[in-house]
Protein backbone atom coordinates (compact mmCIF):
# COMPACT_ATOMS: atom_id res chain seq x y z
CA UNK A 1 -1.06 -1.45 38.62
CA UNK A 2 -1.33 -3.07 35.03
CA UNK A 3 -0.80 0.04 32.48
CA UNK A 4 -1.70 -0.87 29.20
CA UNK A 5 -1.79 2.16 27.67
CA UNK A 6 1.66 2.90 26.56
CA UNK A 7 0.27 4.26 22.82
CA UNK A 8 -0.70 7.05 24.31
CA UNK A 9 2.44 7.62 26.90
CA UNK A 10 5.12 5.98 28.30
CA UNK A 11 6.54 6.02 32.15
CA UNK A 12 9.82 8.08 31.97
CA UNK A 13 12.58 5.53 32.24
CA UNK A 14 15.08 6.26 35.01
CA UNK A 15 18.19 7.00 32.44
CA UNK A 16 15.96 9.42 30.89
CA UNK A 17 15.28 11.38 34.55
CA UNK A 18 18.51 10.77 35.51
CA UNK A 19 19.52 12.54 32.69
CA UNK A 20 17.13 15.68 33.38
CA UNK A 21 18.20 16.38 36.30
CA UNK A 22 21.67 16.11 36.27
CA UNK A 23 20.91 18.49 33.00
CA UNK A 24 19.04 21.04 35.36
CA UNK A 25 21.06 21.13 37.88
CA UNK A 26 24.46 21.33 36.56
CA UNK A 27 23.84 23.16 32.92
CA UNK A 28 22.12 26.62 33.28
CA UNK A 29 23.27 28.33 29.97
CA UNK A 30 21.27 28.81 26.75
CA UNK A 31 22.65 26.95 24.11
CA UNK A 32 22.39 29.84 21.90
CA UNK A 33 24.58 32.01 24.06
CA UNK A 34 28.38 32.27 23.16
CA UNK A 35 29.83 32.11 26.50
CA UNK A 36 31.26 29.06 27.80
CA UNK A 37 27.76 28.14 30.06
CA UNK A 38 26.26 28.13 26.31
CA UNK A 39 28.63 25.86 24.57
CA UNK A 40 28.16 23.41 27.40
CA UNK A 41 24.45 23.74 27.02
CA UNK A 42 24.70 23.57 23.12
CA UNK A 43 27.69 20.50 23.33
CA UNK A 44 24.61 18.42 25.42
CA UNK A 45 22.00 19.19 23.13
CA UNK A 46 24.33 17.97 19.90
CA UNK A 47 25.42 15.14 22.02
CA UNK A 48 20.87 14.38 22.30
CA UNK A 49 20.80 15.13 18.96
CA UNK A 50 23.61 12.50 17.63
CA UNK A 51 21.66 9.78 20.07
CA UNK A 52 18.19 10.55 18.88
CA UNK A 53 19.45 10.15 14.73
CA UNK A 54 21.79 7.25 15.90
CA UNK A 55 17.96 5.53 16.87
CA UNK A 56 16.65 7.10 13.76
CA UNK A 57 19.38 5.68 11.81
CA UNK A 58 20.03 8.75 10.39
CA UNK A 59 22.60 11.74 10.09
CA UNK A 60 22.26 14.37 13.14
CA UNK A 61 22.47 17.29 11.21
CA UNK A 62 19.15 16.03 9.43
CA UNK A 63 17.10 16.16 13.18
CA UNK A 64 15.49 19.04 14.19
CA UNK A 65 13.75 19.08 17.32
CA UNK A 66 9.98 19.94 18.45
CA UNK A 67 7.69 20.07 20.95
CA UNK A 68 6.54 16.47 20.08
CA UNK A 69 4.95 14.38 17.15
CA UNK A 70 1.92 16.31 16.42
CA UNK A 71 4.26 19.86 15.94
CA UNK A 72 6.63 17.39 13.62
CA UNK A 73 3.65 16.49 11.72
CA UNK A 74 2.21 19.71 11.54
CA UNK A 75 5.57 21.48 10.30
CA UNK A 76 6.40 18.63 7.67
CA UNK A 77 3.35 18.42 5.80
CA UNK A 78 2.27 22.19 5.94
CA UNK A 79 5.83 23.40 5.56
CA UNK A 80 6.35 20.84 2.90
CA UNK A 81 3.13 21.72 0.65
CA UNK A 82 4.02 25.46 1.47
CA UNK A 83 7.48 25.25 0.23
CA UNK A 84 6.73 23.36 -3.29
CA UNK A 85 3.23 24.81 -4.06
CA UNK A 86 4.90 26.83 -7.07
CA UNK A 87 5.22 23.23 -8.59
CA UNK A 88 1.30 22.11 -7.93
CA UNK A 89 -1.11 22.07 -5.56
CA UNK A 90 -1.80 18.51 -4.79
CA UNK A 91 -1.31 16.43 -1.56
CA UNK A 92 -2.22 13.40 -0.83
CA UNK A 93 -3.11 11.18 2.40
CA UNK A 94 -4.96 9.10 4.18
CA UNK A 95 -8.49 8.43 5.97
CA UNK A 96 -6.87 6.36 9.13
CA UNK A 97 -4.07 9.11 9.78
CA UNK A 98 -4.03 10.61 13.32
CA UNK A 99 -5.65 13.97 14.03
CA UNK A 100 -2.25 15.94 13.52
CA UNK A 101 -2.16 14.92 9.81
CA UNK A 102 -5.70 15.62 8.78
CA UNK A 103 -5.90 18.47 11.04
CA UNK A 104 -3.32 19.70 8.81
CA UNK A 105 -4.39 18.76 5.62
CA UNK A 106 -7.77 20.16 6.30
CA UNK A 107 -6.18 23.55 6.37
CA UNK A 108 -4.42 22.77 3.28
CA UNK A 109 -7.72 22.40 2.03
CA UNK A 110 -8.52 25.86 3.32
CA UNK A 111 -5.45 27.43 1.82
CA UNK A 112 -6.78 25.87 -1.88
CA UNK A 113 -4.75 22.97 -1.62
CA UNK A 114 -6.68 19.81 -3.66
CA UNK A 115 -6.16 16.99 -0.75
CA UNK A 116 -6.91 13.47 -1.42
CA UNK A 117 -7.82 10.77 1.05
CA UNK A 118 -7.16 7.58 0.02
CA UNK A 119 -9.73 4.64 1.44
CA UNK A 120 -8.44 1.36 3.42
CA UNK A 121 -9.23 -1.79 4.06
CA UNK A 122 -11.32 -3.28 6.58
CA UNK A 123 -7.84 -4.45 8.17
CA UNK A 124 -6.84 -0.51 7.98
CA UNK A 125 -4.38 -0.81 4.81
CA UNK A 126 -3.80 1.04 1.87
CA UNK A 127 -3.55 -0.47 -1.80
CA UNK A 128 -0.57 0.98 -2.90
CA UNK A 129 -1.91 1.09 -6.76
CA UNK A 130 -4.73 3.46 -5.73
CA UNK A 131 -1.83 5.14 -3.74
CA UNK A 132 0.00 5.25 -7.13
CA UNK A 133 -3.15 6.05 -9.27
CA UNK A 134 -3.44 9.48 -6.79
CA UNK A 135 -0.17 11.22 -7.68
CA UNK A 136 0.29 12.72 -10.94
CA UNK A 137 2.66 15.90 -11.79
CA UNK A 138 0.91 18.21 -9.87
CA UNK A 139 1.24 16.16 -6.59
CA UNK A 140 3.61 17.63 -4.05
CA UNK A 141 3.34 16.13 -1.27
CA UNK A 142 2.13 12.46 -0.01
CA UNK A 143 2.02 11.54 3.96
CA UNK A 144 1.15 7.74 5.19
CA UNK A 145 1.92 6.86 8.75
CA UNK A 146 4.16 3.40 9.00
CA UNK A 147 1.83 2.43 12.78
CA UNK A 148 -1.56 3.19 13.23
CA UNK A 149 -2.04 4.72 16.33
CA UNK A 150 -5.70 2.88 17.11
CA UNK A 151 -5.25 -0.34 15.68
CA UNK A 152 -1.68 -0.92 15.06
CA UNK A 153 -1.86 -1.45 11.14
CA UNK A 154 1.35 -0.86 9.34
CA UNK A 155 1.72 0.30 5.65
CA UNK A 156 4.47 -0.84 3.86
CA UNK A 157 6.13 2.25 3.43
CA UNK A 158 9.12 1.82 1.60
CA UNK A 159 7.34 -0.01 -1.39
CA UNK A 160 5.32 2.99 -1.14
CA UNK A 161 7.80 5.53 -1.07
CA UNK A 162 9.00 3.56 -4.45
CA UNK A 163 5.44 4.31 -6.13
CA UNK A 164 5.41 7.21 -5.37
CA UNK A 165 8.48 8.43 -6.74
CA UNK A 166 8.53 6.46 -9.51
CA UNK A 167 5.62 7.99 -10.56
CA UNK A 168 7.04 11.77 -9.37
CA UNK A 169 10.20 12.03 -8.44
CA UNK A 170 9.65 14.94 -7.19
CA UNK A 171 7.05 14.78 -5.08
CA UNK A 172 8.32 14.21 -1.28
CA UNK A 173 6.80 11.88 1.05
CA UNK A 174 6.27 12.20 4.90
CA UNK A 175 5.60 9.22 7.56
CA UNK A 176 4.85 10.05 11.01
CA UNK A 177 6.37 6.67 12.88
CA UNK A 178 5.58 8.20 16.34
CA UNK A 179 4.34 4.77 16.83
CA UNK A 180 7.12 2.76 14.94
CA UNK A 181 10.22 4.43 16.28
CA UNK A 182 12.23 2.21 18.79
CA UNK A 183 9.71 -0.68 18.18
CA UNK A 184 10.33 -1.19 14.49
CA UNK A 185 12.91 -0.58 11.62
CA UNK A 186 12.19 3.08 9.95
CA UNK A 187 11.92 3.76 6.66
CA UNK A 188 15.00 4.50 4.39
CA UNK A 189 13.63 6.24 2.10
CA UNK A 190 11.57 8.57 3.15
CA UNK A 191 11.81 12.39 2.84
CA UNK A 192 10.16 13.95 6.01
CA UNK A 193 10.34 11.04 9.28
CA UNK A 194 8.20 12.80 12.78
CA UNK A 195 9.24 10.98 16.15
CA UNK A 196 8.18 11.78 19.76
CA UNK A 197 9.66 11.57 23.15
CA UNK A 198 7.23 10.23 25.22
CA UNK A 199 6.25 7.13 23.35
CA UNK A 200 9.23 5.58 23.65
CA UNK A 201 9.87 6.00 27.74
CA UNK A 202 11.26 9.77 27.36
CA UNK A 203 9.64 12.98 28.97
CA UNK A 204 6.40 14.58 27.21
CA UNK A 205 6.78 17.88 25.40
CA UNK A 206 9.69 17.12 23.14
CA UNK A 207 10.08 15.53 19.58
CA UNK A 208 11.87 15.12 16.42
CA UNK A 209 11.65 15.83 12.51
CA UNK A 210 13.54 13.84 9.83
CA UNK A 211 14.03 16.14 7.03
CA UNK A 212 16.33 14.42 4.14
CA UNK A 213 18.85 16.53 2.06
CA UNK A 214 17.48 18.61 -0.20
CA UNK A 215 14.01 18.73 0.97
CA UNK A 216 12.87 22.35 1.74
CA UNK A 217 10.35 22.91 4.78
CA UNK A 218 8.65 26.23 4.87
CA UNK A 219 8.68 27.64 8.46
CA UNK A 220 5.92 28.20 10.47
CA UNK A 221 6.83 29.97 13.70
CA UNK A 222 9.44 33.07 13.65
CA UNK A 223 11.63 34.83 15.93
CA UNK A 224 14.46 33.07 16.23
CA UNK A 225 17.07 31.07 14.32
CA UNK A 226 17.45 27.90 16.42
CA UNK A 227 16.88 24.85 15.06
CA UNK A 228 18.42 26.13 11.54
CA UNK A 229 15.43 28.59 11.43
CA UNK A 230 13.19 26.09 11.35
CA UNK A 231 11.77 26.12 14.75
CA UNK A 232 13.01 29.12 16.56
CA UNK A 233 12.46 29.70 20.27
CA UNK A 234 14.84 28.63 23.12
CA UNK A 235 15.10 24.90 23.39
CA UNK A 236 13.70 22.04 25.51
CA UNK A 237 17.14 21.48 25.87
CA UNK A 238 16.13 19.10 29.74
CA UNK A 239 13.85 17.55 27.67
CA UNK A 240 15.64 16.96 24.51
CA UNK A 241 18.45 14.90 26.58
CA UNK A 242 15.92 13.61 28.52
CA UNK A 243 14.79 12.36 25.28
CA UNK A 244 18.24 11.43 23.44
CA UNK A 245 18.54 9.18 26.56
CA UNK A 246 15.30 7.31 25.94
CA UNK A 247 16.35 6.60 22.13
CA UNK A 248 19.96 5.46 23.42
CA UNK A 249 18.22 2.97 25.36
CA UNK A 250 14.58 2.40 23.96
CA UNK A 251 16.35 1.29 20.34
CA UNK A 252 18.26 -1.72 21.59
CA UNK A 253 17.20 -5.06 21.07
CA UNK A 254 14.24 -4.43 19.37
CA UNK A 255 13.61 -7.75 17.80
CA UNK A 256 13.79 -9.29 21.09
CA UNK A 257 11.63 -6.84 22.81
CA UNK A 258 8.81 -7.17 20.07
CA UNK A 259 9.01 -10.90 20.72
CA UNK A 260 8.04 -10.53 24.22
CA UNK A 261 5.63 -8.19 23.47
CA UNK A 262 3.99 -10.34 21.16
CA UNK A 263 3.37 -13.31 23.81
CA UNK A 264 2.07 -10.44 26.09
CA UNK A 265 -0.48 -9.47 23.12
CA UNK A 266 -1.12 -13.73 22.80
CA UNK A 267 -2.90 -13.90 25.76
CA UNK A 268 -5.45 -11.23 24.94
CA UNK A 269 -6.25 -12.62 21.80
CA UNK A 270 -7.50 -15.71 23.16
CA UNK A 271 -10.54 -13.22 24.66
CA UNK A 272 -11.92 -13.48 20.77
CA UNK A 273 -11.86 -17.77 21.25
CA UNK A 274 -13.34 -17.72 25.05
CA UNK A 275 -15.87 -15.09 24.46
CA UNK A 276 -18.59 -14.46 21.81
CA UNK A 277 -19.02 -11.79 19.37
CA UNK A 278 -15.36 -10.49 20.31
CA UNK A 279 -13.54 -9.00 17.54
CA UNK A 280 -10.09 -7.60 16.64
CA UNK A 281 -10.10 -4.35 14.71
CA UNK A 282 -7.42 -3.55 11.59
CA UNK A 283 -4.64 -5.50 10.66
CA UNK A 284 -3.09 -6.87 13.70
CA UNK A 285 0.21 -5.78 11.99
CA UNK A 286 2.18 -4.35 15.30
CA UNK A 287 2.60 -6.62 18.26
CA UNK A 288 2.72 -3.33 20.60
CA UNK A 289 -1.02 -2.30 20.09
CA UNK A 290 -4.15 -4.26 19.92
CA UNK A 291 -7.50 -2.87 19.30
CA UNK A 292 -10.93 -5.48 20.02
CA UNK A 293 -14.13 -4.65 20.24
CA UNK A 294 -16.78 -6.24 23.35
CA UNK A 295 -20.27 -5.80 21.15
CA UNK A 296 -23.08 -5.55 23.45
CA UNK A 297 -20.79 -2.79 25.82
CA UNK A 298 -19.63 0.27 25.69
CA UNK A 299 -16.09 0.59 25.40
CA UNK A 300 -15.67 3.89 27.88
CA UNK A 301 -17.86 1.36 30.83
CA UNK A 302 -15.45 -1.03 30.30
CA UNK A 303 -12.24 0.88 30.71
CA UNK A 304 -13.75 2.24 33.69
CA UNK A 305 -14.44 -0.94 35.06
CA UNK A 306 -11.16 -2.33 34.30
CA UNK A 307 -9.80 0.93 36.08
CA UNK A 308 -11.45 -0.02 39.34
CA UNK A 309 -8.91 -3.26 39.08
CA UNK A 310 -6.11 -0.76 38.74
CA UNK A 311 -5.93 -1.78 34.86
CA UNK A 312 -5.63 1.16 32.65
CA UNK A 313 -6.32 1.00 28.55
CA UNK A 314 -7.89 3.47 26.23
CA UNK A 315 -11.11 3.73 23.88
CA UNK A 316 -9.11 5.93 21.19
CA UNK A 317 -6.41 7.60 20.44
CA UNK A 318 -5.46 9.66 23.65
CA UNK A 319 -5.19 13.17 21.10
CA UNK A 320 -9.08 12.51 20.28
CA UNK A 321 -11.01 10.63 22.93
CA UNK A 322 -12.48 14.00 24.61
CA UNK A 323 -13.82 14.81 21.21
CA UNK A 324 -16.91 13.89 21.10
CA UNK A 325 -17.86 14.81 17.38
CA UNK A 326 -14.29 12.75 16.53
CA UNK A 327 -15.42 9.96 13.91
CA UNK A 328 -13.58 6.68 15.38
CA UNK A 329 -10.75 5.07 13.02
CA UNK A 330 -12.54 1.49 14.08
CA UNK A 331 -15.80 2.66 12.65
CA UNK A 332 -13.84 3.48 9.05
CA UNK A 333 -12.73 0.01 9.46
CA UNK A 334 -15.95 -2.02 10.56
CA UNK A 335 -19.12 0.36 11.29
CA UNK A 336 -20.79 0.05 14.61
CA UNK A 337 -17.15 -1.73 16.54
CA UNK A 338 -15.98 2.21 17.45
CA UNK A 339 -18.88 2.47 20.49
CA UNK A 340 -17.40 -1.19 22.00
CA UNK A 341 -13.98 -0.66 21.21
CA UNK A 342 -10.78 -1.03 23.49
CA UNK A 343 -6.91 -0.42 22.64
CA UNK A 344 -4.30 -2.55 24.50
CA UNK A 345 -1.12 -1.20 23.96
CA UNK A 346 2.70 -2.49 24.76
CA UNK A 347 5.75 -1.78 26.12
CA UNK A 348 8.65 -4.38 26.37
CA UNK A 349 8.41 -4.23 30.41
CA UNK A 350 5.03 -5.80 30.28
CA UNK A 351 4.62 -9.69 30.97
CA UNK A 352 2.43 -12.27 30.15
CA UNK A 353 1.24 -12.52 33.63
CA UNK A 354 0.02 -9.12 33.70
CA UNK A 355 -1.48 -9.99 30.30
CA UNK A 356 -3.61 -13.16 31.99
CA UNK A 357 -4.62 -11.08 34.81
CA UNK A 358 -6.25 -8.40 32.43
CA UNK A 359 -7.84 -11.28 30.33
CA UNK A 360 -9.43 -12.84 33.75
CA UNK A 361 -10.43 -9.24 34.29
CA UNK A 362 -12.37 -8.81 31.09
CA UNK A 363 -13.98 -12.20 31.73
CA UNK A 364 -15.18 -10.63 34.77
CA UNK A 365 -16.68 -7.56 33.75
CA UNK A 366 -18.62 -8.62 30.14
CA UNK A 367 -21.31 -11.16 31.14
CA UNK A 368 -21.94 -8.40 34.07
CA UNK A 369 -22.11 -5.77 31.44
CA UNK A 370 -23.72 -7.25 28.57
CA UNK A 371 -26.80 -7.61 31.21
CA UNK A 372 -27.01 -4.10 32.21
CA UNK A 373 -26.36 -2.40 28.95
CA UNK A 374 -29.00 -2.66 25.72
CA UNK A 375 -27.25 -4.37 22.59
């Protein structure tokens, strides 16, 4: 099996189950309870909790944990625009941001929030003077993801974060790096971070919010006061050391593990120089991700076909490829690519070898398909 699809999950690395079980098996208590079965539960959720912001590069006490990346998005920029609307009811983001940020800004909208979203480039990025230009005193709230899920674009967020500010200091600024974290340096700067588990070789169901000192976050689920109030409700706590496992080990030697990745991503990039009207979409920015487009077939046929070599990709973004309606990010980016698109994603145990066998693959199936299917 080649599995090139590690943007939308990762295989569970064996520290990380290790580390769940032993957790399952051994510490029954409820970190919330007093007795001594709780502290123990409590002491391994603080000791996740130190590992996950050591990865972060953060303070501990600044993480609060979630059920993954599209809850930490969700709470950080509706909590966020909640808390501060008393100073103005402007947020701002972008087109290309994944479905957990516009989801949520779309019920801003609802609420009476005045949302805008700023355009891109045909290579997926932002110019940070229109950025600039959008905030003025009113402006409460600005989120830009730092990876683009579908094409692997990256903003340059701390410049941004600089703009921003120095045209509102007051305004706070959210990144979701669900795609950045463990594969590239996180912003500094930045008010509100969201992480996830599963990305980064830890189990699904379990992620992470940044939120810097002195930034208030409205609450959106009650009953409880885990999580400093924030997100009450018992916690993951298997999954959360199952997680602070995967950061322990996922954020070492990143530099050398993107440099391997990109020689993996090489060899699929010589498909645009071997075959005709082959095209990569966005920016190119992130060596983990790699989104082309096969013109003349459909890019579902071709996963599928590739699937029958035991070769797994995607066609989208794995939160919005069984919605239909779902505009594609490629089709922002280059209109009519979105229908013959294909995104190769990375993960520093992948080799060049299973790269060329996935290129011979595609070479395979495309004259084959561009016969049978109308252009």
């Amino acid at each position: 099996m080649i599995y090139f699809d590690n943007a939308s999950t990762t295989a569970v690395l064996p520290s990380a189950a290790k580390a769940m079980y032993e957790n399952m098996t051994n510490i029954i208590g409820n970190p919330s309870s007093l007795h001594t079965l709780g502290l123990r539960a409590e002491q391994a959720m603080n000791d996740a909790r130190e590992r996950v912001a050591r990865a972060m590069g953060v303070n501990a006490k600044n993480i609060y944990f979630t059920s993954g990346g599209t809850e930490a998005n969700n709470t950080a920029v509706i909590g966020t625009a909640l808390a501060y609307k008393s100073r103005g009811m402007r947020v701002v983001t972008q087109v290309t941001e994944h479905p957990s940020v516009t989801d949520s800004f779309r019920h801003l909208e609802e609420l009476g929030f005045d949302v805008t979203y700023l355009p891109v480039d045909e290579f997926g990025h932002i110019n940070i003077k229109t950025l600039e230009n959008a905030v003025d005193e009113k402006t409460v709230l600005v989120s830009i993801m730092y990876v683009n899920n579908e094409t692997g674009a990256m903003q340059p967020i701390e410049d941004m974060v600089k703009a921003v500010k120095g045209k509102n200091k007051n305004c706070r600024f959210h990144c979701d790096c669900v795609q950045a974290f463990c594969k590239h340096k996180l912003p500094s700067n930045a008010d509100l971070i969201s992480v996830s588990s599963h990305k980064i070789g830890g189990p699904k169901g379990v992620g992470a919010l940044y939120i810097a000192d002195g930034t208030r976050v409205e609450n959106l689920h009650f009953g409880g006061g885990q999580e400093n109030g924030l997100r009450p409700g018992t916690e993951n706590l298997a999954g959360i050391v199952g997680f602070g496992a995967a950061a322990e080990i996922s954020s070492q030697n990143i530099a050398e593990k993107a440099e391997n990745v990109s020689n993996v991503k090489a060899e699929l990039l010589k498909l645009t120089e071997i075959l005709p009207d082959v095209y990569v979409n966005g920016a190119c920015d992130s060596p983990y991700i790699l989104n082309m487009s096969f013109l003349g077939v459909r890019g579902e046929v071709l996963l599928h076909a590739l699937e029958a070599d035991d070769i797994y990709t995607a066609t989208s973004s794995a939160c919005s490829s069984k919605q239909k309606n779902k505009l594609k990010i490629v089709d922002l980016l280059n209109e009519g690519r979105g229908e013959s698109a294909l995104r190769f994603s990375f993960n520093a145990d992948n080799t060049v070898e299973e790269a060329v066998c996935v290129r011979n693959a595609v070479l395979k199936h495309i004259p084959m398909l561009r016969k049978f299917q109308p252009r």
